[in-house]
C-alpha atoms as a PDB file:
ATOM      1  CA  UNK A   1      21.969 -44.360  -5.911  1.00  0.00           C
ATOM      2  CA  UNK A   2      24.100 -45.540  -2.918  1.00  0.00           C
ATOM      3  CA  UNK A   3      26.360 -43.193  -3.195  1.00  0.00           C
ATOM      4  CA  UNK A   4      23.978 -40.330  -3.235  1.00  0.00           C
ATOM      5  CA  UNK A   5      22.888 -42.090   0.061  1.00  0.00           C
ATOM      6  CA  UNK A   6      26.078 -42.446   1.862  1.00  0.00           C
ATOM      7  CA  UNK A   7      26.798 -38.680   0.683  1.00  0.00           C
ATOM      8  CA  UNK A   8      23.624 -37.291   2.151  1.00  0.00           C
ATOM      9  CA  UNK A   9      23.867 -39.193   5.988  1.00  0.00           C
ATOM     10  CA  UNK A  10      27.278 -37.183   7.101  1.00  0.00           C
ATOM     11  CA  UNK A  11      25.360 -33.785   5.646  1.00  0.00           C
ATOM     12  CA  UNK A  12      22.362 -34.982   8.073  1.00  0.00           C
ATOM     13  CA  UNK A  13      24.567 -35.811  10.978  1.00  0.00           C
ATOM     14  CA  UNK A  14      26.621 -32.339  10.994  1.00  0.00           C
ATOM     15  CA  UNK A  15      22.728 -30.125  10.621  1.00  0.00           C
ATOM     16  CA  UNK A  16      22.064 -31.593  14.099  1.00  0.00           C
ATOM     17  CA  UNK A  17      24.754 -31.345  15.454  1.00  0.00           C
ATOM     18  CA  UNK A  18      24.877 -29.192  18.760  1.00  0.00           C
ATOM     19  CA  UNK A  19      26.172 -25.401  18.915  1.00  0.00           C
ATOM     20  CA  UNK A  20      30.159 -25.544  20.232  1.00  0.00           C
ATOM     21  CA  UNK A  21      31.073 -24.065  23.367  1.00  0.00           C
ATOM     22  CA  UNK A  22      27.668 -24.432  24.845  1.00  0.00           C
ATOM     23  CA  UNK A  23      28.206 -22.977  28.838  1.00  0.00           C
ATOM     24  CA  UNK A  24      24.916 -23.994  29.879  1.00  0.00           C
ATOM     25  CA  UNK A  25      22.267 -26.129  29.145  1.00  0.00           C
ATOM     26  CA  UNK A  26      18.664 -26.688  30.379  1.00  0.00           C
ATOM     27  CA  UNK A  27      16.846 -29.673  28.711  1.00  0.00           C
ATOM     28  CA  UNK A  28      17.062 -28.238  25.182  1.00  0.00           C
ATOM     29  CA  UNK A  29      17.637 -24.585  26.066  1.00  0.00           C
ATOM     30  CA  UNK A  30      21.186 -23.676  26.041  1.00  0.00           C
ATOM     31  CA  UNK A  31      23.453 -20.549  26.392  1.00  0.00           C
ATOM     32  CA  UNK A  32      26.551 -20.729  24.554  1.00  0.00           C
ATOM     33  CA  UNK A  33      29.652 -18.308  24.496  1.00  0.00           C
ATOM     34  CA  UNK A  34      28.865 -16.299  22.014  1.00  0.00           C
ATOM     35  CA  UNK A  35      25.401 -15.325  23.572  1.00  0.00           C
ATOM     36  CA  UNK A  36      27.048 -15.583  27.151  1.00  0.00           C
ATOM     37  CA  UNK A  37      29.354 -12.384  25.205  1.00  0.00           C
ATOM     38  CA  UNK A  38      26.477 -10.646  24.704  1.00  0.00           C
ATOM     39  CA  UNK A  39      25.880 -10.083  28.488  1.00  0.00           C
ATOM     40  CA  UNK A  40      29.458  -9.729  28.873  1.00  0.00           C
ATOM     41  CA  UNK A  41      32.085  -9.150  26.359  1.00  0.00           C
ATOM     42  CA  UNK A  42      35.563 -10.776  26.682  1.00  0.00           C
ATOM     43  CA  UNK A  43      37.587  -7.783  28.153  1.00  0.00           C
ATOM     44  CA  UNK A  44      35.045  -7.721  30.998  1.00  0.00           C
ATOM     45  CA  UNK A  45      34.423 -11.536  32.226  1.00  0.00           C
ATOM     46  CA  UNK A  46      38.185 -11.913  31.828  1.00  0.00           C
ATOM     47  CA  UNK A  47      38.333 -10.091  34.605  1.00  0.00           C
ATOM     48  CA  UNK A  48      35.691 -11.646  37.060  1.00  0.00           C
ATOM     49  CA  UNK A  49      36.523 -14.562  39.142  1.00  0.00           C
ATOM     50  CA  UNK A  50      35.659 -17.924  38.226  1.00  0.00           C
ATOM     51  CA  UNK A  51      32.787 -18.359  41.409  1.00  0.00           C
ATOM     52  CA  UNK A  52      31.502 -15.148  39.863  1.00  0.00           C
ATOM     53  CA  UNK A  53      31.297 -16.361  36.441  1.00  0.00           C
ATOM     54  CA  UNK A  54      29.435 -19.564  37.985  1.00  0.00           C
ATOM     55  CA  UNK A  55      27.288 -17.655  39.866  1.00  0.00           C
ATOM     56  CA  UNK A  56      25.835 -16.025  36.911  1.00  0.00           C
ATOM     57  CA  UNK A  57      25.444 -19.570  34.756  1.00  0.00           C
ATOM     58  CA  UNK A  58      23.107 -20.556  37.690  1.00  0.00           C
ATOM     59  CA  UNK A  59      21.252 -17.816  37.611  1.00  0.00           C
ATOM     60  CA  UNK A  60      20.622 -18.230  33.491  1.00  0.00           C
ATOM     61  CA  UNK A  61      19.706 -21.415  34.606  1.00  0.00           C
ATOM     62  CA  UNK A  62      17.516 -20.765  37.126  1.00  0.00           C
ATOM     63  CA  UNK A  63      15.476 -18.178  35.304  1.00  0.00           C
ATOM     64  CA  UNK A  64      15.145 -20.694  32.132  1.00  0.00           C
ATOM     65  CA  UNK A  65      14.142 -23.005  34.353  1.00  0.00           C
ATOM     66  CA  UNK A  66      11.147 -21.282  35.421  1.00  0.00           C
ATOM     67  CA  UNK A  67      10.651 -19.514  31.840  1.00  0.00           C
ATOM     68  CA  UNK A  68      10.309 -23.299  30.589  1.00  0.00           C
ATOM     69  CA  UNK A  69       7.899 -24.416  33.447  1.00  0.00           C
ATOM     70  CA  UNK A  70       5.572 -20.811  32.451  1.00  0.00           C
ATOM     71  CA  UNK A  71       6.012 -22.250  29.005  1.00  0.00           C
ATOM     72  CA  UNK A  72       4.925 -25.567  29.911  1.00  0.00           C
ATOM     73  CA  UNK A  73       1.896 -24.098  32.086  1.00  0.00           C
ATOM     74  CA  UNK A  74       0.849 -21.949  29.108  1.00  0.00           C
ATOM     75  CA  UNK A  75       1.010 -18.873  31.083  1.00  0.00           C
ATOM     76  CA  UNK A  76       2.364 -17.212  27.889  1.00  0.00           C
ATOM     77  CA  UNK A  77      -0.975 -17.888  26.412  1.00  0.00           C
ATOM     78  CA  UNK A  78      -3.430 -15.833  29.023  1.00  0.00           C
ATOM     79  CA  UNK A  79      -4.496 -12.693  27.663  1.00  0.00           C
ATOM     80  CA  UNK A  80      -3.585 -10.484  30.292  1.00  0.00           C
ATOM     81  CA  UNK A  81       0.342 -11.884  30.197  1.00  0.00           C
ATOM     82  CA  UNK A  82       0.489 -12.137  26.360  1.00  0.00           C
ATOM     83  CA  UNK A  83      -0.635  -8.629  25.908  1.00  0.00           C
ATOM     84  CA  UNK A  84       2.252  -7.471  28.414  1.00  0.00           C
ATOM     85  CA  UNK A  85       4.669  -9.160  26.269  1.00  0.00           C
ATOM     86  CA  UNK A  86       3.086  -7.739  22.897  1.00  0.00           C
ATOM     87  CA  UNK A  87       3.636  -4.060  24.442  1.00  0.00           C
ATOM     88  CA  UNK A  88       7.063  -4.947  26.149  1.00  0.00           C
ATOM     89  CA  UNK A  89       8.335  -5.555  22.780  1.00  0.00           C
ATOM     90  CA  UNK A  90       6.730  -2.979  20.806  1.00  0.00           C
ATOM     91  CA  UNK A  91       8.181  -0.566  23.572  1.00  0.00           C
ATOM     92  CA  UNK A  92      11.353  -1.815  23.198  1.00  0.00           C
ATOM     93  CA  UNK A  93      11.350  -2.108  19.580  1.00  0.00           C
ATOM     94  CA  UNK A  94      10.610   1.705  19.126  1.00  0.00           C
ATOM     95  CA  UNK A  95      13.266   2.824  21.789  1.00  0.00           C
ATOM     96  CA  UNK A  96      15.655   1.282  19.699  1.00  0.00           C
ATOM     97  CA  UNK A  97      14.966   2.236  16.600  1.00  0.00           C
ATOM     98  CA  UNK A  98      15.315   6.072  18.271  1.00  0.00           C
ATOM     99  CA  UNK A  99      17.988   5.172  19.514  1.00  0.00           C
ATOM    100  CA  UNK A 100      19.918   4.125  16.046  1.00  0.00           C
ATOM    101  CA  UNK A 101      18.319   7.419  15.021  1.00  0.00           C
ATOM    102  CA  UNK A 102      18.708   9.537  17.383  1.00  0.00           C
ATOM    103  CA  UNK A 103      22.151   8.229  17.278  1.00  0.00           C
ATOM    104  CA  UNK A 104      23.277  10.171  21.111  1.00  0.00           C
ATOM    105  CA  UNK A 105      22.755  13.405  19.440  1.00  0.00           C
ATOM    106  CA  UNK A 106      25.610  16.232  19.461  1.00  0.00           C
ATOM    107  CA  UNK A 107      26.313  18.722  22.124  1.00  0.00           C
ATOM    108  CA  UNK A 108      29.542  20.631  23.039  1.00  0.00           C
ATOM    109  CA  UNK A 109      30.671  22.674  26.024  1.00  0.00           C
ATOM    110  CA  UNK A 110      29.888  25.313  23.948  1.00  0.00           C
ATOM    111  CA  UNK A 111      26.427  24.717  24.313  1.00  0.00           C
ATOM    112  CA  UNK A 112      26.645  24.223  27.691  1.00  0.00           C
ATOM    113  CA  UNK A 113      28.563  27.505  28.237  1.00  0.00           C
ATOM    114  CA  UNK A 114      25.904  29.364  26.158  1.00  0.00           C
ATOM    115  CA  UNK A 115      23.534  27.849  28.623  1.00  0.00           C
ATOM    116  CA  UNK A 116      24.746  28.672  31.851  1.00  0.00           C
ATOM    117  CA  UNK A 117      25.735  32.220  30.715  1.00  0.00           C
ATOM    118  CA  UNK A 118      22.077  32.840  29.504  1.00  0.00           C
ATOM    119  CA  UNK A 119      20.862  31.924  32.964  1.00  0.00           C
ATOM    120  CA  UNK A 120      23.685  32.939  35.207  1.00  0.00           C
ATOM    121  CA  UNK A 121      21.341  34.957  37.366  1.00  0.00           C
ATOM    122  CA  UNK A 122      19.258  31.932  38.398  1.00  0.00           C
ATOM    123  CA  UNK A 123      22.255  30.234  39.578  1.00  0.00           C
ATOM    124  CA  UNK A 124      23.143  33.375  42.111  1.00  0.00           C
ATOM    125  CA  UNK A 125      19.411  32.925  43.524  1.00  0.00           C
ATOM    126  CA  UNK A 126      17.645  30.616  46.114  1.00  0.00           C
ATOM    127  CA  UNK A 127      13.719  30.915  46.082  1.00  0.00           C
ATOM    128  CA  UNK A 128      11.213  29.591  48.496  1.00  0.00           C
ATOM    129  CA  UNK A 129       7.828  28.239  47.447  1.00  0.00           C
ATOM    130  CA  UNK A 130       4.688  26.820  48.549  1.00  0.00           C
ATOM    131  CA  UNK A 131       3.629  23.955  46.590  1.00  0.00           C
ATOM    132  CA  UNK A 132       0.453  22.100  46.179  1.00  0.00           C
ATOM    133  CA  UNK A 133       1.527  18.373  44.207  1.00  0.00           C
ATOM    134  CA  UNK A 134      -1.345  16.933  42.522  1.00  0.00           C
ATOM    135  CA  UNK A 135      -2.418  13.052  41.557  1.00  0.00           C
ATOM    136  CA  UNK A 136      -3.655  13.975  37.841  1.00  0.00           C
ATOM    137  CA  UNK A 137      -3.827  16.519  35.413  1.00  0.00           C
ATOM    138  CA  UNK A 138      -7.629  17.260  35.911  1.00  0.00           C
ATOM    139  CA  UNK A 139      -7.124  18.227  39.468  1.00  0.00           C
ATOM    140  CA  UNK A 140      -4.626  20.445  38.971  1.00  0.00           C
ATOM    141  CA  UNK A 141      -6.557  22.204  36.331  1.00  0.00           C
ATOM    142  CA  UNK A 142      -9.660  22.617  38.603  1.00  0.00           C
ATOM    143  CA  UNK A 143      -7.259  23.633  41.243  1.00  0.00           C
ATOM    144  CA  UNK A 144      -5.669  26.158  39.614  1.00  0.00           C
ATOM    145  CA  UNK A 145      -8.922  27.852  38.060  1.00  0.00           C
ATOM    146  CA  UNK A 146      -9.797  27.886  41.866  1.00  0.00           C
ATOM    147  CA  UNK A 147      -6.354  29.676  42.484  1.00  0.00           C
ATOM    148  CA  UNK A 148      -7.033  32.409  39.849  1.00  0.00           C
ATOM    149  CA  UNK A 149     -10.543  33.300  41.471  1.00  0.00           C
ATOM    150  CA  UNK A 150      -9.392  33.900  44.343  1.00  0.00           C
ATOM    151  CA  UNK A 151      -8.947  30.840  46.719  1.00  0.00           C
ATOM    152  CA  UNK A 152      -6.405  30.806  49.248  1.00  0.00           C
ATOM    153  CA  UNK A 153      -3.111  29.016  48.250  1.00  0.00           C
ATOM    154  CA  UNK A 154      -1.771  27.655  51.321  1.00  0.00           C
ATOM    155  CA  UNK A 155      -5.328  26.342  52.274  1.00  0.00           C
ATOM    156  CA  UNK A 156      -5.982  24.442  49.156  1.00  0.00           C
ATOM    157  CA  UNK A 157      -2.124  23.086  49.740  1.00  0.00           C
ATOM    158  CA  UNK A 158      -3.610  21.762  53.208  1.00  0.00           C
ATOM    159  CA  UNK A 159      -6.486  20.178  51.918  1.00  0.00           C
ATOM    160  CA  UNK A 160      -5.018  18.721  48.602  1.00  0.00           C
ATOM    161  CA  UNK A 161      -1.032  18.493  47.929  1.00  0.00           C
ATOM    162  CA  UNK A 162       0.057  15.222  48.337  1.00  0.00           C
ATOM    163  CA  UNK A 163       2.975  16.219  50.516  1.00  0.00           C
ATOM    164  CA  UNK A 164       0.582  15.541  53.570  1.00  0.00           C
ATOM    165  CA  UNK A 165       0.762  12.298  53.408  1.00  0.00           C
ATOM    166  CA  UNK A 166       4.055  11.509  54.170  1.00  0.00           C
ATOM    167  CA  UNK A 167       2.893  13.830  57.622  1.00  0.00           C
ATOM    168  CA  UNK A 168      -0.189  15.237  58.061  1.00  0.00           C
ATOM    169  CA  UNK A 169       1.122  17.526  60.754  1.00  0.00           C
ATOM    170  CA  UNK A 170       4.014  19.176  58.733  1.00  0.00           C
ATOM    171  CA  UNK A 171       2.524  18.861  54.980  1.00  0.00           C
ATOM    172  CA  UNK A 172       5.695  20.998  53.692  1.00  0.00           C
ATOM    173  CA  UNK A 173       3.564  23.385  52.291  1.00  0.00           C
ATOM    174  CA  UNK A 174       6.570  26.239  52.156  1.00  0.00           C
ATOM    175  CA  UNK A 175       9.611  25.026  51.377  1.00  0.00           C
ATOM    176  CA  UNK A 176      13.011  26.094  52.285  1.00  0.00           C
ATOM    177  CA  UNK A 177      15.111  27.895  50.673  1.00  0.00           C
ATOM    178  CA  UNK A 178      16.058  26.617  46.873  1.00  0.00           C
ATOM    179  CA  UNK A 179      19.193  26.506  44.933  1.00  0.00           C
ATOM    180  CA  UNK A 180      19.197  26.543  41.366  1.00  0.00           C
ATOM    181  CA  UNK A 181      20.294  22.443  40.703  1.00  0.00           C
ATOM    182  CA  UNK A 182      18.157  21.064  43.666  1.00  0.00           C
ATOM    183  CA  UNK A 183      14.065  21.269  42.713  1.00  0.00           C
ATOM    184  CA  UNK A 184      13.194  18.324  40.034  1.00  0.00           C
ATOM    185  CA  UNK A 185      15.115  19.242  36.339  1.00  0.00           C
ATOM    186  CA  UNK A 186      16.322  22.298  34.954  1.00  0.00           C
ATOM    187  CA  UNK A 187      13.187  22.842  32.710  1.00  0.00           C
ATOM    188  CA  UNK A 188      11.016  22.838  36.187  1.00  0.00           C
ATOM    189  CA  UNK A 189      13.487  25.111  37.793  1.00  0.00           C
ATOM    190  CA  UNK A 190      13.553  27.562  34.191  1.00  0.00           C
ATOM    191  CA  UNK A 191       9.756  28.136  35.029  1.00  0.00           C
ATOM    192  CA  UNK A 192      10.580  28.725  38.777  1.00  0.00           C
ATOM    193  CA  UNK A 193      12.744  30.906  38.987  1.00  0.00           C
ATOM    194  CA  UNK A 194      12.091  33.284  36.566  1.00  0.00           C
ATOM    195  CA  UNK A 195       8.757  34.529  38.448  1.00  0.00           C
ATOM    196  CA  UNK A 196       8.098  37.006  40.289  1.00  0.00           C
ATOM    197  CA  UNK A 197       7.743  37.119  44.216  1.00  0.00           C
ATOM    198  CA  UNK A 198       3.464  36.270  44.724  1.00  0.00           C
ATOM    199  CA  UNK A 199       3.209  35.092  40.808  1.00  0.00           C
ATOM    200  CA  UNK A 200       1.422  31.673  40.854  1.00  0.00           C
ATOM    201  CA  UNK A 201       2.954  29.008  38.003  1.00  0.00           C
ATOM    202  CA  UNK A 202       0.783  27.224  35.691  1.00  0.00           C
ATOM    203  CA  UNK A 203       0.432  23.234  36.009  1.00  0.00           C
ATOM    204  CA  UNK A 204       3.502  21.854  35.805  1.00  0.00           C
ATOM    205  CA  UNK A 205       4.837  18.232  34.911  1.00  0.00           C
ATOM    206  CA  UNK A 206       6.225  16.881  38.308  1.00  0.00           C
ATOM    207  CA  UNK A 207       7.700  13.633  39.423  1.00  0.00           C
ATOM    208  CA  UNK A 208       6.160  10.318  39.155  1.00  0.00           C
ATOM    209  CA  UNK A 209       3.230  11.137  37.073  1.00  0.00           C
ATOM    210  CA  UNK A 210       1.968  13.700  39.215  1.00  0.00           C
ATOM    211  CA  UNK A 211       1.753  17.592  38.846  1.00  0.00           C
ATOM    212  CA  UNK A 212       2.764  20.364  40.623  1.00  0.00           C
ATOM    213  CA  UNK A 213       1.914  24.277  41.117  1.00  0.00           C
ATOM    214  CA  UNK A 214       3.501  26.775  43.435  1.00  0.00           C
ATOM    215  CA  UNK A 215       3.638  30.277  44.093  1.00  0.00           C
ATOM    216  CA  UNK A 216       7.145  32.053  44.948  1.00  0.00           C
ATOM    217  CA  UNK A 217       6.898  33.290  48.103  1.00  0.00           C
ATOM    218  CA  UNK A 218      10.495  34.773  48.571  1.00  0.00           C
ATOM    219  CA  UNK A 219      13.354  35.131  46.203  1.00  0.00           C
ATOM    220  CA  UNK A 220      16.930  36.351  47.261  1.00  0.00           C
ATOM    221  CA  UNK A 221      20.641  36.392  46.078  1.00  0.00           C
ATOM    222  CA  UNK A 222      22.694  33.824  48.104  1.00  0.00           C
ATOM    223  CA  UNK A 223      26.084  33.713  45.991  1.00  0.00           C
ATOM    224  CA  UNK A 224      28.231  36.762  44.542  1.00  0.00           C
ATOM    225  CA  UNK A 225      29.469  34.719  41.368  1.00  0.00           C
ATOM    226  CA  UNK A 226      28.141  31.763  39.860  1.00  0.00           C
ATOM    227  CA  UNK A 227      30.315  28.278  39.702  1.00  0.00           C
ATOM    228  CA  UNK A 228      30.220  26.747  35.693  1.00  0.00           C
ATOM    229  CA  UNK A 229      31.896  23.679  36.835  1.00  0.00           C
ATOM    230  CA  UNK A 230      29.538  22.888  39.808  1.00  0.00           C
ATOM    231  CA  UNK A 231      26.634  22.841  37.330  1.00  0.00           C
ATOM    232  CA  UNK A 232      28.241  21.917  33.900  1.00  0.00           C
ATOM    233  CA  UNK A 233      27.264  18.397  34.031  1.00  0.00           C
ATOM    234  CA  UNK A 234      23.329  18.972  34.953  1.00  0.00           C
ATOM    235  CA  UNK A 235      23.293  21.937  32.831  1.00  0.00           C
ATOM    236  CA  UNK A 236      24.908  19.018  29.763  1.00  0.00           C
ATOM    237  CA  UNK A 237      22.074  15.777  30.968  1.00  0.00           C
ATOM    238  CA  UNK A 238      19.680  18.487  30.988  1.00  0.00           C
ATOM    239  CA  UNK A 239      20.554  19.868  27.282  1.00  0.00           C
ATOM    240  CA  UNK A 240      20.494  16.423  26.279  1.00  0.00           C
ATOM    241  CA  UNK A 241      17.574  15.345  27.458  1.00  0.00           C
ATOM    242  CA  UNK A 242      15.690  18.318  25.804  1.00  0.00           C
ATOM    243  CA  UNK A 243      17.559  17.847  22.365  1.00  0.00           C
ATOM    244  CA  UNK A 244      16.333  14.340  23.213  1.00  0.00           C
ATOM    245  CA  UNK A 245      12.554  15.093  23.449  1.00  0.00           C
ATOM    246  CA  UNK A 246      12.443  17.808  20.718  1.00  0.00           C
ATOM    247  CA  UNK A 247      14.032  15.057  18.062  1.00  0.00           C
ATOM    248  CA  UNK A 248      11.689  12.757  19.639  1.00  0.00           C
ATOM    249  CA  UNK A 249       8.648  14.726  18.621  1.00  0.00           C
ATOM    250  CA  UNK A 250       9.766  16.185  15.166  1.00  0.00           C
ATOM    251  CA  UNK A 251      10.782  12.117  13.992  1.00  0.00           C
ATOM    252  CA  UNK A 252       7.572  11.040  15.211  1.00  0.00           C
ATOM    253  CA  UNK A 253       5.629  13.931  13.474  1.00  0.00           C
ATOM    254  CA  UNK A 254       7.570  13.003  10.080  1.00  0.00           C
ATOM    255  CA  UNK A 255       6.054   9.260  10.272  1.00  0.00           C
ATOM    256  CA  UNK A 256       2.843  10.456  10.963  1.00  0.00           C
ATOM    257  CA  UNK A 257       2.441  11.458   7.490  1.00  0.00           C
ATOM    258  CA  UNK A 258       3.685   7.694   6.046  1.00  0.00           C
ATOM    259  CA  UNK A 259       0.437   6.191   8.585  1.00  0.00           C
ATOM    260  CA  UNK A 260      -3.335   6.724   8.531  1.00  0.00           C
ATOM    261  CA  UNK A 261      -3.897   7.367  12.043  1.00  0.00           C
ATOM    262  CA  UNK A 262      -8.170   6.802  12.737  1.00  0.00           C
ATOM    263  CA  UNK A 263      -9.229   8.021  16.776  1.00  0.00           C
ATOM    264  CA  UNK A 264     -12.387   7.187  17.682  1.00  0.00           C
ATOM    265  CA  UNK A 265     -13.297   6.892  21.791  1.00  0.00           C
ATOM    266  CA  UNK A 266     -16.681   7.169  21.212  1.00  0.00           C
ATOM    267  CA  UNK A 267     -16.831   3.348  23.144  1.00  0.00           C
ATOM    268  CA  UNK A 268     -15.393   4.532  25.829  1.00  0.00           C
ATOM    269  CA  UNK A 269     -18.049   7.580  26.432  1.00  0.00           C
ATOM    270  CA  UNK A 270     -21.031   5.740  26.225  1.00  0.00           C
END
């Protein structure tokens, strides 16, 4: 029976024992070299100087130190703060798991050739617009119905785009001239400039949330021949991005049918 005992203390002993090469440690939290690699692998932080290396350690330290005085103050506990952290990582739970499938997608120059030669016209154009940029979607709709019986443009640009509020005075209702490459992404700039001079868009996704609408007020050719490599790299993000979205929405429409999906806002109506 002893010797079952004396067997049994070392075993004991070594299951505490502390990580090795442990870089930094706050009370019990700790940050060792193999998580410190996980920031920055070896072939980089061989590389930075030793002050900079410190500099980060205090930095893990100083944000565990207030991470464990949150803890301590069961901030982590509130409602409002837990249900942040419940989305945070159910958001970045399901960009990863896109991401592994996804997987960076595939897309040669031959693509982006195909691209640019399907829309080498738009790159030999500038166009000029005048733009009314809207908060929400429901504003833009009633703005536009206005639009198509009969209100004037550039008045309802005045009164509502929220270009006048960086100046009142000069609301940039008319742009200058636009180059192909310079409005807000290539899908934006597909739906510009293939209208006609006076046409009037439909609501379009902006920046930021917001939403946009403009009429082409003038429309000329500014270059003789169109340059691939200037616009090879957008024209690539671009492509990406959209391969991006469509995979997005096709993988997310073949779960649907593994989930029982229930909507009901008739709470929120009442």
């Amino acid at each position: 029976m002893k010797k079952v005992i004396l067997l049994a203390i070392p075993i004991l002993i070594l299951s505490c024992k502390e990580p090795r090469d442990i870089i930094v440690k706050v009370d019990g939290s700790m940050l060792t070299k193999a998580q410190f690699e996980k920031y920055i692998p070896e072939t980089e932080y061989a590389k930075i100087p030793e002050e900079r290396l410190k500099e980060f350690c205090e930095n893990w330290a100083d944000q565990e130190i207030l991470y464990l005085e949150a803890k301590k103050q069961s901030i982590d506990q509130e409602d409002s703060i837990s249900l942040v952290i419940t989305e945070y990582k159910k958001n970045l739970l399901a960009m990863e798991l896109i991401r592994r499938e996804f997987g960076g997608g595939t897309l040669g120059e031959v693509e982006v050739r195909e691209y640019f030669d399907e829309h080498k016209s738009e790159f030999l154009h500038a166009v000029k617009l005048a733009q009314i940029v809207l908060r929400d979607y429901e504003t833009a709709q009633q703005t536009l119905e206005e639009i198509k019986a009969g209100a004037n443009f550039l008045k309802l640009a005045r009164e509502r785009s929220l270009t006048r509020m960086e100046n009142p005075d000069d609301p940039k209702v008319i742009t200058d001239f636009l180059y192909r490459g310079t409005i807000s992404d290539y899908g934006t700039e597909e739906i510009i400039f293939n209208m006609k001079v006076g046409e009037v868009s439909d609501i379009i996704p902006y920046i930021q949330g917001t939403y946009l609408i403009v009429k082409l007020v003038d429309k000329r050719k500014v270059y003789a021949k169109a340059d691939y490599d200037k616009y090879s790299s957008a024209i690539y993000n671009y492509l990406l991005q959209k391969q991006y979205q469509d995979f997005l929405a096709l993988y997310i429409d073949s779960l649907k049918t593994q989930y029982k999906i229930e909507i009901d806002i008739s709470s929120l109506t009442e």
